[in-house]
N, C-alpha and C. Protein backbone atom coordinates (compact mmCIF):
# COMPACT_ATOMS: atom_id res chain seq x y z
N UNK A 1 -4.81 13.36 -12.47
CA UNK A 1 -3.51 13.03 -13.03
C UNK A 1 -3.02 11.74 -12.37
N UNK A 2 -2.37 10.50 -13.04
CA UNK A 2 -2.43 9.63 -12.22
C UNK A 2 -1.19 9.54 -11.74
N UNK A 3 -0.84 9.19 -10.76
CA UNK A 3 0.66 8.90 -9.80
C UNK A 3 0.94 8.07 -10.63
N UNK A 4 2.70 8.41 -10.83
CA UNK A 4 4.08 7.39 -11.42
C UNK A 4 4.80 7.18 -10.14
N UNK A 5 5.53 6.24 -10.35
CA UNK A 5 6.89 5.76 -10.08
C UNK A 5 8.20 6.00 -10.51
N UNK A 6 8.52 6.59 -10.16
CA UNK A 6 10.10 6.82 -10.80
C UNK A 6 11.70 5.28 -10.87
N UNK A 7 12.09 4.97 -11.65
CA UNK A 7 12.69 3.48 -11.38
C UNK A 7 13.95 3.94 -11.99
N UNK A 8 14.69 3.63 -10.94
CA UNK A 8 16.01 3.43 -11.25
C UNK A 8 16.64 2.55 -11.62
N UNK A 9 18.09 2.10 -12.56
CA UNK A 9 18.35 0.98 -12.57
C UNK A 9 19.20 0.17 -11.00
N UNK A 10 18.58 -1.05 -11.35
CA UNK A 10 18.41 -1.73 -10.28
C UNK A 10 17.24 -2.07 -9.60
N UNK A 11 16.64 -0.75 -9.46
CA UNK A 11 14.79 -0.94 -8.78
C UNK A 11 14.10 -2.17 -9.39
N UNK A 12 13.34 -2.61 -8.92
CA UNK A 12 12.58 -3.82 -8.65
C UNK A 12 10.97 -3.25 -8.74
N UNK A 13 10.20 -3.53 -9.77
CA UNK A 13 8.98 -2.88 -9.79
C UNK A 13 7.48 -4.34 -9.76
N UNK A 14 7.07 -4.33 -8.57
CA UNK A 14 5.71 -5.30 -8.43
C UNK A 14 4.59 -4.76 -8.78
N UNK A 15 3.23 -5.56 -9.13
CA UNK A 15 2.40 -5.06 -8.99
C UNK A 15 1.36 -6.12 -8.88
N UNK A 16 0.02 -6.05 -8.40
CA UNK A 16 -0.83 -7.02 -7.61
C UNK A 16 -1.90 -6.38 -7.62
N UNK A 17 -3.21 -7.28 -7.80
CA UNK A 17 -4.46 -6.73 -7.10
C UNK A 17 -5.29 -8.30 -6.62
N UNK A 18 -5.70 -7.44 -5.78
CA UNK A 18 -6.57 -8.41 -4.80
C UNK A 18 -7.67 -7.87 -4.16
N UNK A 19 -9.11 -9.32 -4.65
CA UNK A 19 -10.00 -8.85 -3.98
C UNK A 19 -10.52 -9.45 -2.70
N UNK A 20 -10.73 -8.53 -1.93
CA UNK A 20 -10.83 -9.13 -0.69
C UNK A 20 -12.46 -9.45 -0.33
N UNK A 21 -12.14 -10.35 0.79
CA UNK A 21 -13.69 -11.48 0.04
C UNK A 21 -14.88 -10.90 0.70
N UNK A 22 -14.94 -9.32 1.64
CA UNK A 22 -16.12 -8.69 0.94
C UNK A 22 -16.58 -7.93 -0.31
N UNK A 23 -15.55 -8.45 -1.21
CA UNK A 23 -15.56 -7.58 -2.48
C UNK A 23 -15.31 -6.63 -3.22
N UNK A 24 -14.43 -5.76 -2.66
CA UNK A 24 -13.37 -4.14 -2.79
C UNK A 24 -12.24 -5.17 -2.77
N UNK A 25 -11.48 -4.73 -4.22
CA UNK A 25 -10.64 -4.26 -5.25
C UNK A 25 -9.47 -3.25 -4.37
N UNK A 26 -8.41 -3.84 -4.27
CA UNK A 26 -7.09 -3.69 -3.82
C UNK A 26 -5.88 -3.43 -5.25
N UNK A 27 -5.41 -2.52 -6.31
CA UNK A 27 -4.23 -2.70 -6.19
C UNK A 27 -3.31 -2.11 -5.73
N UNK A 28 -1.82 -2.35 -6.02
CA UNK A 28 -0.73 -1.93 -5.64
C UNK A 28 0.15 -1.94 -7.12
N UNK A 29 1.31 -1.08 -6.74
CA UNK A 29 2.27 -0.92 -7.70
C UNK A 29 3.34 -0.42 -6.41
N UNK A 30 4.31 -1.61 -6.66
CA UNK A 30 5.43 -1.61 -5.14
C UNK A 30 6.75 -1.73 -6.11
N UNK A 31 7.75 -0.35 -5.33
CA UNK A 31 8.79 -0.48 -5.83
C UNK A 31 10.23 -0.95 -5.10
N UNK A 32 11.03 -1.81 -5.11
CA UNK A 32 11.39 -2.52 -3.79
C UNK A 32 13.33 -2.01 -4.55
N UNK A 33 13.67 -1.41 -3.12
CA UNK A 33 14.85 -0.95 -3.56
C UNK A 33 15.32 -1.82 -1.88
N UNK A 34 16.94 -2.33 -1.99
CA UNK A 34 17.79 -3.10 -1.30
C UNK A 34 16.49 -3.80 -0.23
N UNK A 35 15.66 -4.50 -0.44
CA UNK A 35 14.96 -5.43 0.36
C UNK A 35 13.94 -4.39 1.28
N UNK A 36 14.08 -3.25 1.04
CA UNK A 36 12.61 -2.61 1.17
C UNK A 36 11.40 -1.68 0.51
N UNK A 37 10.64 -1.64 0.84
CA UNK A 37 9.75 -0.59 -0.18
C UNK A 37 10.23 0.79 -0.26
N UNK A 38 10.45 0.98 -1.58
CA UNK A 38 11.57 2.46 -1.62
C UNK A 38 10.15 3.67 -2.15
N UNK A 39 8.88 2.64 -2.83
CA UNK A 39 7.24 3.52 -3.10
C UNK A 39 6.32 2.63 -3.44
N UNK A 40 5.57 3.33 -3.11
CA UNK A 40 4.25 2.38 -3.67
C UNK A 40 2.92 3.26 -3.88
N UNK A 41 1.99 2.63 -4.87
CA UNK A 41 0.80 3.50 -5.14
C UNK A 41 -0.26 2.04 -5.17
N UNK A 42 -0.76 2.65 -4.48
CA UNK A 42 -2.44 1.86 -3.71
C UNK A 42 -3.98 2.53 -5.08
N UNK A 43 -4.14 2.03 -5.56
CA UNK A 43 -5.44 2.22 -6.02
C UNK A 43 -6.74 1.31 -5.76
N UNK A 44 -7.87 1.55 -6.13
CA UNK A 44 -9.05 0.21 -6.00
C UNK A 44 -10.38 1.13 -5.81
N UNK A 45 -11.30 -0.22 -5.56
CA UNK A 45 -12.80 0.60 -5.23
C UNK A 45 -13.15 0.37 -3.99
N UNK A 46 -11.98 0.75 -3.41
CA UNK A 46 -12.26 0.55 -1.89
C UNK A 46 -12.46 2.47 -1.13
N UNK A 47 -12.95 2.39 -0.23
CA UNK A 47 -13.21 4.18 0.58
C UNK A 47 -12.37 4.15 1.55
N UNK A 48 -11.93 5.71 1.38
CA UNK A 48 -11.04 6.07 2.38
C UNK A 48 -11.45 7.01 2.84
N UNK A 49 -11.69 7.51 3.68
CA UNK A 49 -11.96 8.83 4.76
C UNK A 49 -11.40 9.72 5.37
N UNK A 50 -10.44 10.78 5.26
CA UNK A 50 -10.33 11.38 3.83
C UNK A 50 -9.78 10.84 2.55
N UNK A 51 -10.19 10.95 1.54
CA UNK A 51 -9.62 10.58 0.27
C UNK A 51 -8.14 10.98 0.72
N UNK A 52 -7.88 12.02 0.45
CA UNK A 52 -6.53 12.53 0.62
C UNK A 52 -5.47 11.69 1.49
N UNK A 53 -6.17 11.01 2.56
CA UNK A 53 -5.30 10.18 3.46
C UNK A 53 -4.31 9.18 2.69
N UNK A 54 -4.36 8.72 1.35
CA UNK A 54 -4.00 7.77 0.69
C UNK A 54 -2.36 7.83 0.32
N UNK A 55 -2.36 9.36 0.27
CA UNK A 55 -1.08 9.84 0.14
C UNK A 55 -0.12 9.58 1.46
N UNK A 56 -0.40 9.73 2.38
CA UNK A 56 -0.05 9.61 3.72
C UNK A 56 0.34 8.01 4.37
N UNK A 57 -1.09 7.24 3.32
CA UNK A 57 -0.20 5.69 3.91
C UNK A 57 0.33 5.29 3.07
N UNK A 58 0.71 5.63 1.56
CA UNK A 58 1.74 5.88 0.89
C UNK A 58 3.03 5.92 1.28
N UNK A 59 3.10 7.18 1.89
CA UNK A 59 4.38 7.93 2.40
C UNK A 59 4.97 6.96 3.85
N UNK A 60 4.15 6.13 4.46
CA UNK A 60 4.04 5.63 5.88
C UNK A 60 4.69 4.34 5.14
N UNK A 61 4.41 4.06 3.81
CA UNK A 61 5.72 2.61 4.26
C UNK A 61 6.39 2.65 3.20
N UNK A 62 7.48 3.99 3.13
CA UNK A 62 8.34 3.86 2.55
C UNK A 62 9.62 3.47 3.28
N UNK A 63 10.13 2.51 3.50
CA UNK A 63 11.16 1.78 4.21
C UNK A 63 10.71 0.88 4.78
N UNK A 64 9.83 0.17 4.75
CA UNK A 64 8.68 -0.67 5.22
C UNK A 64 9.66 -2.18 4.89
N UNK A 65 9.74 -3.02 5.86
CA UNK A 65 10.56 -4.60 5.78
C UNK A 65 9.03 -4.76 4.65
N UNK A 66 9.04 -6.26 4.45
CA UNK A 66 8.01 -7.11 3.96
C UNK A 66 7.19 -7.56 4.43
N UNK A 67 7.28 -7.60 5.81
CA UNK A 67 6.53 -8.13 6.76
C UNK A 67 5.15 -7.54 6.78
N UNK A 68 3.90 -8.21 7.13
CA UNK A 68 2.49 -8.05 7.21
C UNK A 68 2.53 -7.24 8.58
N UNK A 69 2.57 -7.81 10.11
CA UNK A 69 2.51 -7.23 10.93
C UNK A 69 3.29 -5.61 10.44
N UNK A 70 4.70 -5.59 10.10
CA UNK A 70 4.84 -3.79 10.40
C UNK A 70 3.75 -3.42 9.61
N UNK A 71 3.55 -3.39 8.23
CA UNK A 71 2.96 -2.93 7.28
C UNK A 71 1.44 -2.22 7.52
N UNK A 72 1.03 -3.25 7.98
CA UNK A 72 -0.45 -2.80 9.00
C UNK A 72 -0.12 -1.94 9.41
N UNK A 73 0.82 -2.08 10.34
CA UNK A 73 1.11 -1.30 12.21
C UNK A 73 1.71 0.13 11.31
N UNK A 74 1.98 0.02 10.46
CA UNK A 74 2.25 1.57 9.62
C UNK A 74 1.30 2.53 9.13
N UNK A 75 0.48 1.49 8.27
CA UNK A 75 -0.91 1.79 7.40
C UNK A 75 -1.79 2.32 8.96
N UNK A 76 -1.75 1.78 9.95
CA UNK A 76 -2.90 2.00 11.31
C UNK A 76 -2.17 3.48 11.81
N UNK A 77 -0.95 3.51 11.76
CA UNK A 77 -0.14 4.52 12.34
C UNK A 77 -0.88 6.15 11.31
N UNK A 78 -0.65 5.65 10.00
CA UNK A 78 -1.09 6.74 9.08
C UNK A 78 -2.53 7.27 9.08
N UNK A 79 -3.11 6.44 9.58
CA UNK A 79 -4.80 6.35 9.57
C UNK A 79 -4.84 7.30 10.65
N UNK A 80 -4.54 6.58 11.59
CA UNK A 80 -4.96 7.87 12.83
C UNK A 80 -3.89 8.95 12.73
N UNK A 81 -3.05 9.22 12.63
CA UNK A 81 -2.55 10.51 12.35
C UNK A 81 -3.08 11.62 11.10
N UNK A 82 -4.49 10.89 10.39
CA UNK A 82 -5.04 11.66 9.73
C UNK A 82 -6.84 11.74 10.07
N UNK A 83 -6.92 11.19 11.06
CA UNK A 83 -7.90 11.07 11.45
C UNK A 83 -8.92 10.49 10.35
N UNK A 84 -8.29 9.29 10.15
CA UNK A 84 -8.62 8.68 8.25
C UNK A 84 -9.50 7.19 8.90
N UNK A 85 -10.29 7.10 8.21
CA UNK A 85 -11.10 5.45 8.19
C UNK A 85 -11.31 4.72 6.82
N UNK A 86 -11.24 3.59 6.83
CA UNK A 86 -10.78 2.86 6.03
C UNK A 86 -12.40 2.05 5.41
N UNK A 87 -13.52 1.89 4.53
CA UNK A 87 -14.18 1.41 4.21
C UNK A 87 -14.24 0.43 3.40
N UNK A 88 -14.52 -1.19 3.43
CA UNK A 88 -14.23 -1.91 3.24
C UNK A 88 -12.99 -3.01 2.60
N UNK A 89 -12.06 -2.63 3.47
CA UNK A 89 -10.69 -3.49 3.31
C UNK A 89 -10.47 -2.38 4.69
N UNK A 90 -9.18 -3.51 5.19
CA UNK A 90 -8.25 -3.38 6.56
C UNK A 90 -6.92 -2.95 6.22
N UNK A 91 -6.16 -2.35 6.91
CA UNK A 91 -5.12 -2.42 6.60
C UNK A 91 -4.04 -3.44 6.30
N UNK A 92 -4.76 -4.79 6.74
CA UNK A 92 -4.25 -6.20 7.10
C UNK A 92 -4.28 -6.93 5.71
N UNK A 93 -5.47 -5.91 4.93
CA UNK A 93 -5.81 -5.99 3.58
C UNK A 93 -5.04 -6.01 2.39
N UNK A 94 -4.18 -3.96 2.81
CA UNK A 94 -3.52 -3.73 1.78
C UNK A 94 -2.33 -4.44 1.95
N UNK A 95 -1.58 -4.50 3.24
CA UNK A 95 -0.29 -5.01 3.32
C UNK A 95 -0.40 -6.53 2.74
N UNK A 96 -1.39 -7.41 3.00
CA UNK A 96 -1.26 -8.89 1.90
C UNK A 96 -1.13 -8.38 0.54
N UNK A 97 -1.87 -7.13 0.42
CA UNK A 97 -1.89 -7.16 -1.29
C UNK A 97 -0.58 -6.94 -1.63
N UNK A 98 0.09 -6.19 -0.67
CA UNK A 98 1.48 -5.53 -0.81
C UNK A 98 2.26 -6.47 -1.26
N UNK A 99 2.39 -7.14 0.00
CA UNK A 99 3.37 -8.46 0.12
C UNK A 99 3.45 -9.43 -0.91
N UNK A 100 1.99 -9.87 -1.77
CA UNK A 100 1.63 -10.88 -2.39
C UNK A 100 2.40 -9.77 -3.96
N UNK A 101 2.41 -9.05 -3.80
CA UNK A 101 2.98 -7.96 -5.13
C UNK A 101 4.27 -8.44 -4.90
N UNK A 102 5.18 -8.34 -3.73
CA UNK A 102 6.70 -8.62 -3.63
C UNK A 102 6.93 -9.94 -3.83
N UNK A 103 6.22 -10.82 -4.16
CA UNK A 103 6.51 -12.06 -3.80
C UNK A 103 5.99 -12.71 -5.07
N UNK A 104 5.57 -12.21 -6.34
CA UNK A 104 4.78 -12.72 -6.95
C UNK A 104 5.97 -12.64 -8.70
């Protein structure tokens, strides 16, 4: 079943994909409420370890500034609190894709 977004008026809805130049497919769908990420849904052909973890760095930057450094330092925070590994893309990865979604 695929994940929605729910948008309110006012909400601000991005979306972006980026491939990163070993070749895994990044997108995003970022929903930006008063100057921060209020949700977002990450898809691509990139591996995650557990699958399930995806939900979790999801949930990890909801209130997230724009900034690259937190964004990582969130996405890294979610990873190890699920004992999750990331196969080809970084977290340094998704947050550009993020950012380049808010900005685009």
């Amino acid at each position: 079943m695929p994940r929605r977004i729910g948008i309110s008026q006012g909400d601000k809805m991005k979306q972006f994909a980026y491939k990163v130049p070993a070749g895994k497919l990044i997108k995003v769908k970022v929903l930006l409420e008063s100057n921060r990420i209020s949700e977002v849904i990450i898809t691509g052909d990139f591996f995650l370890h557990p699958e399930e973890g995806l939900h979790e760095i999801e949930q990890s930057l909801k209130g997230s500034s724009f900034e690259i450094p937190e964004m990582a330092a969130r996405i890294r925070k979610a990873l190890e609190s699920i004992d999750g590994q990331l196969i080809g893309v970084s977290p340094e990865d998704f947050a550009l894709t993020i950012r380049n979604a808010i900005y685009s």
